[in-house]
PDB file of N, CA and C in Angstrom:
ATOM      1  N   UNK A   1      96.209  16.352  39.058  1.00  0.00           N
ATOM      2  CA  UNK A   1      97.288  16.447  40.043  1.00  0.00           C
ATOM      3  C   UNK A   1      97.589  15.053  40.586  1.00  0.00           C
ATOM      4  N   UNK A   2      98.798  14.884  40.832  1.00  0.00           N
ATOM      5  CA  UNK A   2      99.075  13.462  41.234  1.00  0.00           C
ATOM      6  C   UNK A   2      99.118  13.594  42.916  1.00  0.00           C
ATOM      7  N   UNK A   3      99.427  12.628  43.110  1.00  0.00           N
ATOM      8  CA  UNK A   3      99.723  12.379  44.627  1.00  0.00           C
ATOM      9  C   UNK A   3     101.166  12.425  45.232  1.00  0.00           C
ATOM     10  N   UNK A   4     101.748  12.842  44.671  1.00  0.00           N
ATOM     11  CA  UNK A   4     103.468  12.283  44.669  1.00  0.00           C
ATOM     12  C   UNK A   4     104.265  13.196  45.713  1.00  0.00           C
ATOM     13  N   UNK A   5     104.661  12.533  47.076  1.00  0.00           N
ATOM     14  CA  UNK A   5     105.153  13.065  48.341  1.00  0.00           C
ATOM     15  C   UNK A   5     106.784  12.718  47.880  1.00  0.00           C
ATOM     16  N   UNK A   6     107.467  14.073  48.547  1.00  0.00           N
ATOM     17  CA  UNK A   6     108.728  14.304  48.733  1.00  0.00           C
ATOM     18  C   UNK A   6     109.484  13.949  49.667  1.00  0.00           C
ATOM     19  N   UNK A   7     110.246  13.360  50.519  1.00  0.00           N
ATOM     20  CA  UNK A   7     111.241  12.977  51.424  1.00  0.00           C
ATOM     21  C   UNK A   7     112.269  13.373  51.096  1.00  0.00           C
ATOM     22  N   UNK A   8     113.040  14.258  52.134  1.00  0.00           N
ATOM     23  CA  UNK A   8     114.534  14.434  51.612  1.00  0.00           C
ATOM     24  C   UNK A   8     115.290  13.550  53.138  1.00  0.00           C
ATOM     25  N   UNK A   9     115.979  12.870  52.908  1.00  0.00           N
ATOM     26  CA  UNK A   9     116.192  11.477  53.513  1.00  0.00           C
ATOM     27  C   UNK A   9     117.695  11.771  53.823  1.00  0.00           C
ATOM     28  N   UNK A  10     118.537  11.949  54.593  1.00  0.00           N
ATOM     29  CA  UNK A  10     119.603  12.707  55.094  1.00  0.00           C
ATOM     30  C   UNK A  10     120.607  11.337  55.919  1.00  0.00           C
ATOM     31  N   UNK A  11     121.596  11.282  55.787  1.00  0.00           N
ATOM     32  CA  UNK A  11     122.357   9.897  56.612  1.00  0.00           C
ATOM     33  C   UNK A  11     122.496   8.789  55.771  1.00  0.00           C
ATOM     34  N   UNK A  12     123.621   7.987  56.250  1.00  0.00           N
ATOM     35  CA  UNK A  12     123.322   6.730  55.575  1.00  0.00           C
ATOM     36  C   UNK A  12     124.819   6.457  56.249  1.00  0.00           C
ATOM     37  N   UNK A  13     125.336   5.351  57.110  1.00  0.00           N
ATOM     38  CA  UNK A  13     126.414   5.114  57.616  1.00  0.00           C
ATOM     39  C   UNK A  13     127.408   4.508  56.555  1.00  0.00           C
ATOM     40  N   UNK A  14     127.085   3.638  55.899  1.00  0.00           N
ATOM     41  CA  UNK A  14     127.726   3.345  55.050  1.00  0.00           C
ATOM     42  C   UNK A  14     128.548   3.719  53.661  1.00  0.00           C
ATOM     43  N   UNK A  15     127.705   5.219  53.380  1.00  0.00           N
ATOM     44  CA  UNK A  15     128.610   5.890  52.868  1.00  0.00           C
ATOM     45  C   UNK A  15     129.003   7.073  53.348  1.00  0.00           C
ATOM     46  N   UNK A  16     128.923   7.528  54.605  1.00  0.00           N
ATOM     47  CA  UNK A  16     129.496   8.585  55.491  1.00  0.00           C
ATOM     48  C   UNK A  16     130.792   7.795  55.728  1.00  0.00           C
ATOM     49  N   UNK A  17     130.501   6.330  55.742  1.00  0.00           N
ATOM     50  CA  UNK A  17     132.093   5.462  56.227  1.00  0.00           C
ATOM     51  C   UNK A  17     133.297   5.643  55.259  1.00  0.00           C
ATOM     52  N   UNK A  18     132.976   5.706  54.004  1.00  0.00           N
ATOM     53  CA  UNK A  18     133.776   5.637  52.623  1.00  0.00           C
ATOM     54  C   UNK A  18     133.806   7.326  52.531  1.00  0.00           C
ATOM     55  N   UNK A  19     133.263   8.479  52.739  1.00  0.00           N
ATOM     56  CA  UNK A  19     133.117   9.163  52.121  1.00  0.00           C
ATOM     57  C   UNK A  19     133.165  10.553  53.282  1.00  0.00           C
ATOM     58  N   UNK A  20     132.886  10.132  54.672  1.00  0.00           N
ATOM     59  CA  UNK A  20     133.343  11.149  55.594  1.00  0.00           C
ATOM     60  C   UNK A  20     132.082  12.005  55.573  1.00  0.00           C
ATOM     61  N   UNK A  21     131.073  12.236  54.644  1.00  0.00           N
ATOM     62  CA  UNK A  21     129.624  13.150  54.086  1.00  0.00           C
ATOM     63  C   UNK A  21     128.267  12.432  54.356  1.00  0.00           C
ATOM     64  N   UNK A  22     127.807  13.005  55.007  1.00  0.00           N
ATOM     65  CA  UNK A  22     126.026  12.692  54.908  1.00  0.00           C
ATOM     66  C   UNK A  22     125.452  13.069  54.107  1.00  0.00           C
ATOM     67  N   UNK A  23     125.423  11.670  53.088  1.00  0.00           N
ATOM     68  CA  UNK A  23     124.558  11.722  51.871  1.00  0.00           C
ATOM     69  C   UNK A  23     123.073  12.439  52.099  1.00  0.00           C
ATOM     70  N   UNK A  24     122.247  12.997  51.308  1.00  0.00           N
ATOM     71  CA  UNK A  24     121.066  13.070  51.271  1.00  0.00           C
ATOM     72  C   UNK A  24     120.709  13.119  49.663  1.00  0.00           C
ATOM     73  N   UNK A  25     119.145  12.712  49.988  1.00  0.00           N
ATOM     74  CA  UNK A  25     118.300  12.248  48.901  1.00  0.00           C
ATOM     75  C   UNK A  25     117.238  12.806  48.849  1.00  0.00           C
ATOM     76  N   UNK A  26     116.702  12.842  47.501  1.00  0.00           N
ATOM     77  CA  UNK A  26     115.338  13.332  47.449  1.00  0.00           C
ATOM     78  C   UNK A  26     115.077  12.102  46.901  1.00  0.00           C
ATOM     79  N   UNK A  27     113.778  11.748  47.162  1.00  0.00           N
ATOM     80  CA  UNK A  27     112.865  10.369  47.535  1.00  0.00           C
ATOM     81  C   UNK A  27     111.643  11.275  47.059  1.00  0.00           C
ATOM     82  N   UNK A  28     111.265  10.585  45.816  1.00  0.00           N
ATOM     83  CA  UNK A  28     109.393  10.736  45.259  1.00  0.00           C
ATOM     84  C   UNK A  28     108.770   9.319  45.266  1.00  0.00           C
ATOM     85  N   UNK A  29     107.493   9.872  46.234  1.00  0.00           N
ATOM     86  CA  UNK A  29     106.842   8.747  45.907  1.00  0.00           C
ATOM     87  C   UNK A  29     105.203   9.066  45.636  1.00  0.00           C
ATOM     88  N   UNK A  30     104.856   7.775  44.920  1.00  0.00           N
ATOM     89  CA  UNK A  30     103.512   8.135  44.308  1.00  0.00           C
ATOM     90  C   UNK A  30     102.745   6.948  44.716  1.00  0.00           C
ATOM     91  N   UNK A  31     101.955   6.788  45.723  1.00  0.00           N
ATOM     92  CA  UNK A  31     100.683   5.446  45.806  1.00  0.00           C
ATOM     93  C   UNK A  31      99.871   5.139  44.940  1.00  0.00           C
ATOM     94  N   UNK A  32      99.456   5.965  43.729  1.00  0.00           N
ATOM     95  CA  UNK A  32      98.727   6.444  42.815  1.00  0.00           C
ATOM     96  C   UNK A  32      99.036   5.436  42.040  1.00  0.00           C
ATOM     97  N   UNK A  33     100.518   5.598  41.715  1.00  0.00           N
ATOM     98  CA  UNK A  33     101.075   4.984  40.425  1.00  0.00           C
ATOM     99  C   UNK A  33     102.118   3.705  41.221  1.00  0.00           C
ATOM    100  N   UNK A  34     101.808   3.693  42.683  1.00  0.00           N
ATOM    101  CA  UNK A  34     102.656   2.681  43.091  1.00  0.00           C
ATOM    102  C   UNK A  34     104.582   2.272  42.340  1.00  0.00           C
ATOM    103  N   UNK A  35     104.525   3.890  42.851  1.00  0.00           N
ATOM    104  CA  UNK A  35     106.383   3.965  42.141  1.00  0.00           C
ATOM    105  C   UNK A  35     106.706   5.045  43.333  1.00  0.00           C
ATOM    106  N   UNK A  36     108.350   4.379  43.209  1.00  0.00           N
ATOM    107  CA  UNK A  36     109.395   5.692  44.083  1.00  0.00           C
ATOM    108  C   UNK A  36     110.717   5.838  43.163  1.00  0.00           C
ATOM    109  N   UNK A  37     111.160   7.290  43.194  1.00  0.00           N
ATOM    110  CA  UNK A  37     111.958   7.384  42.750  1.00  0.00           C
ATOM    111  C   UNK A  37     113.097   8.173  43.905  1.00  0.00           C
ATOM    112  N   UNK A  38     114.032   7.640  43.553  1.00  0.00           N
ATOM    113  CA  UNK A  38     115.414   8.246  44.642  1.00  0.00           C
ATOM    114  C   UNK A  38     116.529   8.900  43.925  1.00  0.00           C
ATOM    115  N   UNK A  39     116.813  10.155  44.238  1.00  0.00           N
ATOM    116  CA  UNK A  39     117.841  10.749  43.635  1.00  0.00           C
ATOM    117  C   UNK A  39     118.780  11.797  44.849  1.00  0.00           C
ATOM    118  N   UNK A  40     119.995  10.969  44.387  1.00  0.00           N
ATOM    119  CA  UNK A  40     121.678  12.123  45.254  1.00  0.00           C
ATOM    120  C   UNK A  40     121.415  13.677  44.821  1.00  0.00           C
ATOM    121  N   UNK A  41     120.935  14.449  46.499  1.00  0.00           N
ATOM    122  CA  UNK A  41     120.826  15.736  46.144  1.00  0.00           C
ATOM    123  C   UNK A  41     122.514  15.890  46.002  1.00  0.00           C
ATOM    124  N   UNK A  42     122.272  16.450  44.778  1.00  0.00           N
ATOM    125  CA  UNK A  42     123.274  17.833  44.020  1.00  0.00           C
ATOM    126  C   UNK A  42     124.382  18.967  44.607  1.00  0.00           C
ATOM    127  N   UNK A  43     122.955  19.277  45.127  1.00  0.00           N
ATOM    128  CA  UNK A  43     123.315  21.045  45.423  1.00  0.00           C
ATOM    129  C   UNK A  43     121.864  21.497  46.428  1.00  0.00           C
ATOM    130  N   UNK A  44     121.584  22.605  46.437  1.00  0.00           N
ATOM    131  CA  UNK A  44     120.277  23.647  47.049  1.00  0.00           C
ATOM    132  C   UNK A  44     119.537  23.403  46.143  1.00  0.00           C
ATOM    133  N   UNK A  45     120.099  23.985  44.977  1.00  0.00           N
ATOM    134  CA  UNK A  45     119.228  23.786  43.394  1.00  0.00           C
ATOM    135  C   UNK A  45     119.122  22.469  42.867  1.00  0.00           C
ATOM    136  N   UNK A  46     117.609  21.951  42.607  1.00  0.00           N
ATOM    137  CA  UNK A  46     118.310  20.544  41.712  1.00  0.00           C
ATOM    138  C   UNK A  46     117.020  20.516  40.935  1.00  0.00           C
ATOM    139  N   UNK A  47     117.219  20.040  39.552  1.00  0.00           N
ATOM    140  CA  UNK A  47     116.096  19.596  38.686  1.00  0.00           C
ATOM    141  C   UNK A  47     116.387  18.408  37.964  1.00  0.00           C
ATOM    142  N   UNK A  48     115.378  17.826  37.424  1.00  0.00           N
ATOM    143  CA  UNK A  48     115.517  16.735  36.740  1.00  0.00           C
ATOM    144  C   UNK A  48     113.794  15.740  36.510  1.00  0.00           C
ATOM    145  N   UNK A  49     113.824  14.662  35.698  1.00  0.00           N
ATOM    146  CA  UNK A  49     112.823  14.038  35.232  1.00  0.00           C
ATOM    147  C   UNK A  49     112.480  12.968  36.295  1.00  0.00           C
ATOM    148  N   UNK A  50     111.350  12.402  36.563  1.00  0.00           N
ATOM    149  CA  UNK A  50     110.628  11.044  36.400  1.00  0.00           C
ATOM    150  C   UNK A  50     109.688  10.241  35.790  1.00  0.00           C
ATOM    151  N   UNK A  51     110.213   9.657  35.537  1.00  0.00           N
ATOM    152  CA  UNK A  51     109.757   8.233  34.090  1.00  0.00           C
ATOM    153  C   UNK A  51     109.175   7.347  34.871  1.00  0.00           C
ATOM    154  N   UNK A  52     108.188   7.069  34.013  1.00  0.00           N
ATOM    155  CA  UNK A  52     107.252   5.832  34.405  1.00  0.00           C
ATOM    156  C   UNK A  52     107.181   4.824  32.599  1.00  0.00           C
ATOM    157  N   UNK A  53     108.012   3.490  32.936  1.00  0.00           N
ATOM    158  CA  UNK A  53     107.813   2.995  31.890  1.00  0.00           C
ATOM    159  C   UNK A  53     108.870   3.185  30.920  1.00  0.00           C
ATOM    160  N   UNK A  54     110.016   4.325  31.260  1.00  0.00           N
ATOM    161  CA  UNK A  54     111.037   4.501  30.394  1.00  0.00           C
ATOM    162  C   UNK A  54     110.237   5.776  29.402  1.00  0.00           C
ATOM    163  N   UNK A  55     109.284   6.370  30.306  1.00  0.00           N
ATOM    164  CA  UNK A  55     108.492   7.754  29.240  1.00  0.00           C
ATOM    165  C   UNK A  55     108.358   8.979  30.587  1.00  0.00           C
ATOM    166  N   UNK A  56     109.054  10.105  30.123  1.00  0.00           N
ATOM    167  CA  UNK A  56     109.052  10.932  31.174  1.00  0.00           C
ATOM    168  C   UNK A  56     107.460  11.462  31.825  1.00  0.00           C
ATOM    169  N   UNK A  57     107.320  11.297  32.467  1.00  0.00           N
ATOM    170  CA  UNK A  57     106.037  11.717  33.161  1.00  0.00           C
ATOM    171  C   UNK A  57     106.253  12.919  33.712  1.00  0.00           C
ATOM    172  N   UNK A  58     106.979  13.606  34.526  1.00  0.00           N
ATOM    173  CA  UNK A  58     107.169  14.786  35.066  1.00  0.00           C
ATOM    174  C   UNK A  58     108.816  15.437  35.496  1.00  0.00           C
ATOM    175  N   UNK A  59     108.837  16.353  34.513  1.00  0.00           N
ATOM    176  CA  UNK A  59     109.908  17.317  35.371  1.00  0.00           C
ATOM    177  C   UNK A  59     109.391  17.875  37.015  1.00  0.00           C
ATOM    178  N   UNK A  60     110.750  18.071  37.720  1.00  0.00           N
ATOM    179  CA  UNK A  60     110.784  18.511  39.128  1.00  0.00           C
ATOM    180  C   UNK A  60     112.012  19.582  39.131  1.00  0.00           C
ATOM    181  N   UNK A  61     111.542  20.490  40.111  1.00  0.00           N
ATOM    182  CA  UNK A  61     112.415  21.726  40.213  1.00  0.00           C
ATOM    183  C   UNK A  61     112.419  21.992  41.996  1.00  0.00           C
ATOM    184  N   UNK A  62     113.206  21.272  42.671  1.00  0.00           N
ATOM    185  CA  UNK A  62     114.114  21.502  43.981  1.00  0.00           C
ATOM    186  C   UNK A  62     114.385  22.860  44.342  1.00  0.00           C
ATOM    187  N   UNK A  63     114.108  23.383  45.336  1.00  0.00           N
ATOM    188  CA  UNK A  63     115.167  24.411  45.653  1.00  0.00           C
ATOM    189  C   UNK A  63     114.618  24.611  47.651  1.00  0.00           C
ATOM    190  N   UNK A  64     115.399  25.750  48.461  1.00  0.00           N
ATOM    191  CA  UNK A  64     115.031  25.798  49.850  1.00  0.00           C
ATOM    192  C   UNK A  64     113.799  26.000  50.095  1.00  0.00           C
ATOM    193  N   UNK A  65     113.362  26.834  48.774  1.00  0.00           N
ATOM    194  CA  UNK A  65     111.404  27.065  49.317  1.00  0.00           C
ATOM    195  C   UNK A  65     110.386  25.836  49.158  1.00  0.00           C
ATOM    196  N   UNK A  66     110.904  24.529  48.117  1.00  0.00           N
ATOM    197  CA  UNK A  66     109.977  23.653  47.881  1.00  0.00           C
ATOM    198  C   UNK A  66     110.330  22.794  46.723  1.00  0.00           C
ATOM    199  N   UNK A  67     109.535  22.268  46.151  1.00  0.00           N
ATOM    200  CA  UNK A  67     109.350  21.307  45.164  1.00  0.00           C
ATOM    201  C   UNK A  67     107.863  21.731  43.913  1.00  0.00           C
ATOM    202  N   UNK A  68     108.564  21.875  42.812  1.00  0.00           N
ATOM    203  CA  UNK A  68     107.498  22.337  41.796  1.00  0.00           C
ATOM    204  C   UNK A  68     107.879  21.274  41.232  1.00  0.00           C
ATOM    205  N   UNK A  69     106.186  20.683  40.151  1.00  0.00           N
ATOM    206  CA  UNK A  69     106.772  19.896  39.411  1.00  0.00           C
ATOM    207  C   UNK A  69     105.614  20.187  38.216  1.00  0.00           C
ATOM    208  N   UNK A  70     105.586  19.342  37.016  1.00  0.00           N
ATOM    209  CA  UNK A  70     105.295  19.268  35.853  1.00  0.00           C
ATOM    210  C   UNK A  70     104.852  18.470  35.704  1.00  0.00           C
ATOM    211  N   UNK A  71     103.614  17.980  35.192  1.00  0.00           N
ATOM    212  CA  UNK A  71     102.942  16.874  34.478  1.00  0.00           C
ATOM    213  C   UNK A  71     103.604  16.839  32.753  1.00  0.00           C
ATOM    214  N   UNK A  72     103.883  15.856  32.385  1.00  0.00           N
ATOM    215  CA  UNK A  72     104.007  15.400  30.849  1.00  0.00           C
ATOM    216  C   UNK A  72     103.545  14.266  30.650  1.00  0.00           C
ATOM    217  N   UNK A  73     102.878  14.393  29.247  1.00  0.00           N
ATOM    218  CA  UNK A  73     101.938  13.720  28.676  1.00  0.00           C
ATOM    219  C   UNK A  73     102.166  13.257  27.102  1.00  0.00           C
ATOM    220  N   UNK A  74     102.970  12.722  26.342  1.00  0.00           N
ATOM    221  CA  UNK A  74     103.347  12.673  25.356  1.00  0.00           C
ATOM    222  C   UNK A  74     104.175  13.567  24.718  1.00  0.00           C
ATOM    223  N   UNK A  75     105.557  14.102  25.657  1.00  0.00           N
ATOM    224  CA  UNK A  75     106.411  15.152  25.480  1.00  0.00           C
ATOM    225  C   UNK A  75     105.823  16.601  25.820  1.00  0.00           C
ATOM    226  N   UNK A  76     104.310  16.601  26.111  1.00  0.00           N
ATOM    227  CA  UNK A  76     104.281  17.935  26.339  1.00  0.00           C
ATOM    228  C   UNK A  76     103.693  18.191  27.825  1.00  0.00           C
ATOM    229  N   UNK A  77     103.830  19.520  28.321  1.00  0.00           N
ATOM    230  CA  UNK A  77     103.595  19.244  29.623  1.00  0.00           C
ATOM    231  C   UNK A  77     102.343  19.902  29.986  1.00  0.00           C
ATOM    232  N   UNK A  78     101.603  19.473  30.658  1.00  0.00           N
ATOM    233  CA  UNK A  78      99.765  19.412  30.352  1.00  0.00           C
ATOM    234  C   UNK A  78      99.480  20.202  32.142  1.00  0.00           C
ATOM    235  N   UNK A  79     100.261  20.197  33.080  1.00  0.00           N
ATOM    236  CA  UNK A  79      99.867  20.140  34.358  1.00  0.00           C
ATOM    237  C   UNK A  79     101.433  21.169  35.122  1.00  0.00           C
ATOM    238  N   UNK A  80     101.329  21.924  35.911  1.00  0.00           N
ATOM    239  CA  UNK A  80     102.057  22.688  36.750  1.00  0.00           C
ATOM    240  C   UNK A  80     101.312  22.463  38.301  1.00  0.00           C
ATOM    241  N   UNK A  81     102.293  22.003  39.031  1.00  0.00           N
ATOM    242  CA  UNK A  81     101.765  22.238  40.805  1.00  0.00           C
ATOM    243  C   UNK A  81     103.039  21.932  42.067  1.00  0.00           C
ATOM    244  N   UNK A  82     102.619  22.530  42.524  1.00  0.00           N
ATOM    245  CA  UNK A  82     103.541  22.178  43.698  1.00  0.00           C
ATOM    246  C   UNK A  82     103.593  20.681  44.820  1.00  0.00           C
ATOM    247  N   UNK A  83     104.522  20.796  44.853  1.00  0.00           N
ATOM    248  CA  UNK A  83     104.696  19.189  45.899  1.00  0.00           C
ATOM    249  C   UNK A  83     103.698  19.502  47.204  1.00  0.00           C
ATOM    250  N   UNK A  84     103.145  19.128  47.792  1.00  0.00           N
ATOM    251  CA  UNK A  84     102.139  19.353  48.611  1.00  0.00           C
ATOM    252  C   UNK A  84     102.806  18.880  50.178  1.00  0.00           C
ATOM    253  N   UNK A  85     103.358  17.671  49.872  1.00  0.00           N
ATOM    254  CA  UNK A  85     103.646  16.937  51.328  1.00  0.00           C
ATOM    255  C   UNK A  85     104.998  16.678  51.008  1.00  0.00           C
ATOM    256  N   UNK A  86     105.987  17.014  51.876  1.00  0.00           N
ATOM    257  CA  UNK A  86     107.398  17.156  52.090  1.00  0.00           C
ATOM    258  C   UNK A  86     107.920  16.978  53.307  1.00  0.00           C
ATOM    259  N   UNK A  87     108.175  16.039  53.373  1.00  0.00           N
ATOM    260  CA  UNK A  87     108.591  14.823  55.169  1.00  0.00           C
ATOM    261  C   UNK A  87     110.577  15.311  55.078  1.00  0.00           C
ATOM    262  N   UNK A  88     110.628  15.226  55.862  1.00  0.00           N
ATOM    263  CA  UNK A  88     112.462  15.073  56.008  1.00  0.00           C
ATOM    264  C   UNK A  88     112.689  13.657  57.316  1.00  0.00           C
ATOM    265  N   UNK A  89     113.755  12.694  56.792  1.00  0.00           N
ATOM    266  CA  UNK A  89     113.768  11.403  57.248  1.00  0.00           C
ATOM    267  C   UNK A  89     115.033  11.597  57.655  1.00  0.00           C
ATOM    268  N   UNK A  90     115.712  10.980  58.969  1.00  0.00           N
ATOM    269  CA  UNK A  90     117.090  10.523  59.472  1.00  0.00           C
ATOM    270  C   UNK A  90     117.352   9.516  58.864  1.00  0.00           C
ATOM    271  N   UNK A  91     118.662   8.857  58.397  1.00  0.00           N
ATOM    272  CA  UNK A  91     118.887   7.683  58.603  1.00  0.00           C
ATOM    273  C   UNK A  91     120.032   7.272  59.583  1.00  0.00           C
ATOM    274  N   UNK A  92     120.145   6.161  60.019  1.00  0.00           N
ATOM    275  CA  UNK A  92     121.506   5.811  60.519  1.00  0.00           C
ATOM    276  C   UNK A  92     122.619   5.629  59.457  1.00  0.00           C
TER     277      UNK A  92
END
């Protein structure tokens, strides 16, 4: 199991200025592997990969109840668990 905490990170003035919308993000981060990854929530629903190295390391599956994700290990996926720690951040 990795270590990898969720932030969904809400605000950002600068494109509420252009865009009238409070962006939000889902923000992974891992101390483990000393990486973050940031991605424009979608929708409620959202899935998608993170790569370490340009090699997918784990699918993630978003939704209102949580964060599931996937270990992969040479295309196959070796590990299933849930996001454990899930912060929600303001920004200006």
């Amino acid at each position: 199991m990795q270590d990898i905490i969720l932030t969904i990170q809400s605000g950002g003035m600068l494109e509420f200025e252009k865009t009238g919308i409070y962006p939000e993000y889902l923000l992974f981060h891992s101390l483990q592997l000393r990486r973050t990854w940031r991605f424009k929530q979608l929708g409620e629903i959202q899935n998608g990969v993170l790569k370490v190295n340009g090699q997918i390391a784990f699918h993630y599956f978003y939704d209102e109840s949580g964060c599931k994700m996937q270990t992969v290990t040479d295309g196959v996926v070796i590990d299933e668990w849930e996001v454990a720690g899930i912060k929600m951040q303001m920004r200006d």
